[in-house]
Every structure is written in structure tokens, then in C-alpha cells.
Protein backbone atom coordinates (compact mmCIF):
# COMPACT_ATOMS: atom_id res chain seq x y z
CA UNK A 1 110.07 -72.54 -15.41
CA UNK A 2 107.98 -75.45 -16.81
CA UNK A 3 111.03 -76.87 -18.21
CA UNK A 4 113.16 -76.87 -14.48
CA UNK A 5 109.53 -78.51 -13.23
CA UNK A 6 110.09 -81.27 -15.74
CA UNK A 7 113.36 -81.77 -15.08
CA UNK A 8 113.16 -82.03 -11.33
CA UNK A 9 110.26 -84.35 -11.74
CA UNK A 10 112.22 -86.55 -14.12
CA UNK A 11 115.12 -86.70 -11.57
CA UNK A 12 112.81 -87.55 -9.00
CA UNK A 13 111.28 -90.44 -11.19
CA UNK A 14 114.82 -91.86 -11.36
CA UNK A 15 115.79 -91.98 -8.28
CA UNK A 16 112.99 -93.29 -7.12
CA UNK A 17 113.17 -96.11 -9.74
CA UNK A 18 116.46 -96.67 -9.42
CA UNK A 19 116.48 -97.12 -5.21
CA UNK A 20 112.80 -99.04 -5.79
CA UNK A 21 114.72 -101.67 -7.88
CA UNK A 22 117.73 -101.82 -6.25
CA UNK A 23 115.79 -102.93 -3.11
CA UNK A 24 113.39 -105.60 -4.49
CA UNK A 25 113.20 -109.08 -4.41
CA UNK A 26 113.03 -111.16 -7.46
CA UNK A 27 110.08 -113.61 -6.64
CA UNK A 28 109.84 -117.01 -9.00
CA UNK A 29 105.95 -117.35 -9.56
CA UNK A 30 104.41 -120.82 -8.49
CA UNK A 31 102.04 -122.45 -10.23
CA UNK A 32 99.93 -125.21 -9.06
CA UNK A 33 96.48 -127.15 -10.28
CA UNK A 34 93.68 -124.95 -9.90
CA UNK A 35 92.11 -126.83 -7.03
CA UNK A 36 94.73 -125.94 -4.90
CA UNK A 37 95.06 -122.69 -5.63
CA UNK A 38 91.43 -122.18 -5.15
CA UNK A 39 91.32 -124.01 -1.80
CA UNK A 40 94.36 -121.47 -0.51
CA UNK A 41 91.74 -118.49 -0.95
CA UNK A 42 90.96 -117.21 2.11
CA UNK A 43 86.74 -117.22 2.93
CA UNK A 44 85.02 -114.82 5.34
CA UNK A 45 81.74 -114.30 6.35
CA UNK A 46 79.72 -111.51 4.32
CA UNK A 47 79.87 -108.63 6.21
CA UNK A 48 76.53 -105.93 5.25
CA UNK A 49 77.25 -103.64 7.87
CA UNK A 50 76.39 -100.45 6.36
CA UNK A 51 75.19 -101.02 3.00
CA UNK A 52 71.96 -99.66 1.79
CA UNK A 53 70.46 -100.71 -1.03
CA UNK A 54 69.04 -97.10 -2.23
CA UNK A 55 72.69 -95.76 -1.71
CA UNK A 56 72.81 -97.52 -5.63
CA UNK A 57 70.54 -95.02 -7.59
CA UNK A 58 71.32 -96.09 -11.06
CA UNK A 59 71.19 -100.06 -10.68
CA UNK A 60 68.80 -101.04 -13.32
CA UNK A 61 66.59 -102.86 -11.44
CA UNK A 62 64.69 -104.40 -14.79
CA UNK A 63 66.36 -107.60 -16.20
């Protein structure tokens, strides 16, 4: 019984490696100087809205 469980799980693996790289898309990586890749980061307000600081028990407080 374990041994059908593996098997059927191994199939599944397959296939599902197999059809996941037959449909993706080769992307070439770009590389560019660090200012610019640090100026195409995108910057948002902070956002608190529900945080509580005593929610974080073990935060060592001390340092």
C-alpha cells in the first residue's frame, strides 16, 4: 500500500513537472547599476494598522 502511495505521488510529481516546464517562459535576467535598480523599488507609506507592540512577547527589549 505505501509503495502504490509512492508511486502515484511520483507520477503526479512528473506530470506536474513536466506540463509546469513545458509552459514556461525562459526570462533573460537584466542587470543594471544599482541606482537604478534601487530607484525602480516601489515606496509606500508605513501602514501600523493593527500592530501592537505587546503582541511581541519575547523581543528583548535590553540592548
Amino acid at each position: 500500500m505505501i509503495m502504490m502511495r509512492a508511486a502515484v505521488a511520483a507520477a503526479a510529481l512528473s506530470l506536474s513537472a513536466t506540463t509546469a516546464h513545458a509552459t514556461e517562459e525562459r526570462t533573460v535576467p537584466q542587470v543594471h547599476p544599482i541606482g537604478v535598480a534601487l530607484s525602480a523599488l516601489p515606496v509606500a507609506a508605513e501602514d501600523r494598522t493593527g500592530y501592537q507592540r505587546t503582541a511581541f512577547r519575547h523581543w528583548n527589549a535590553v540592548g
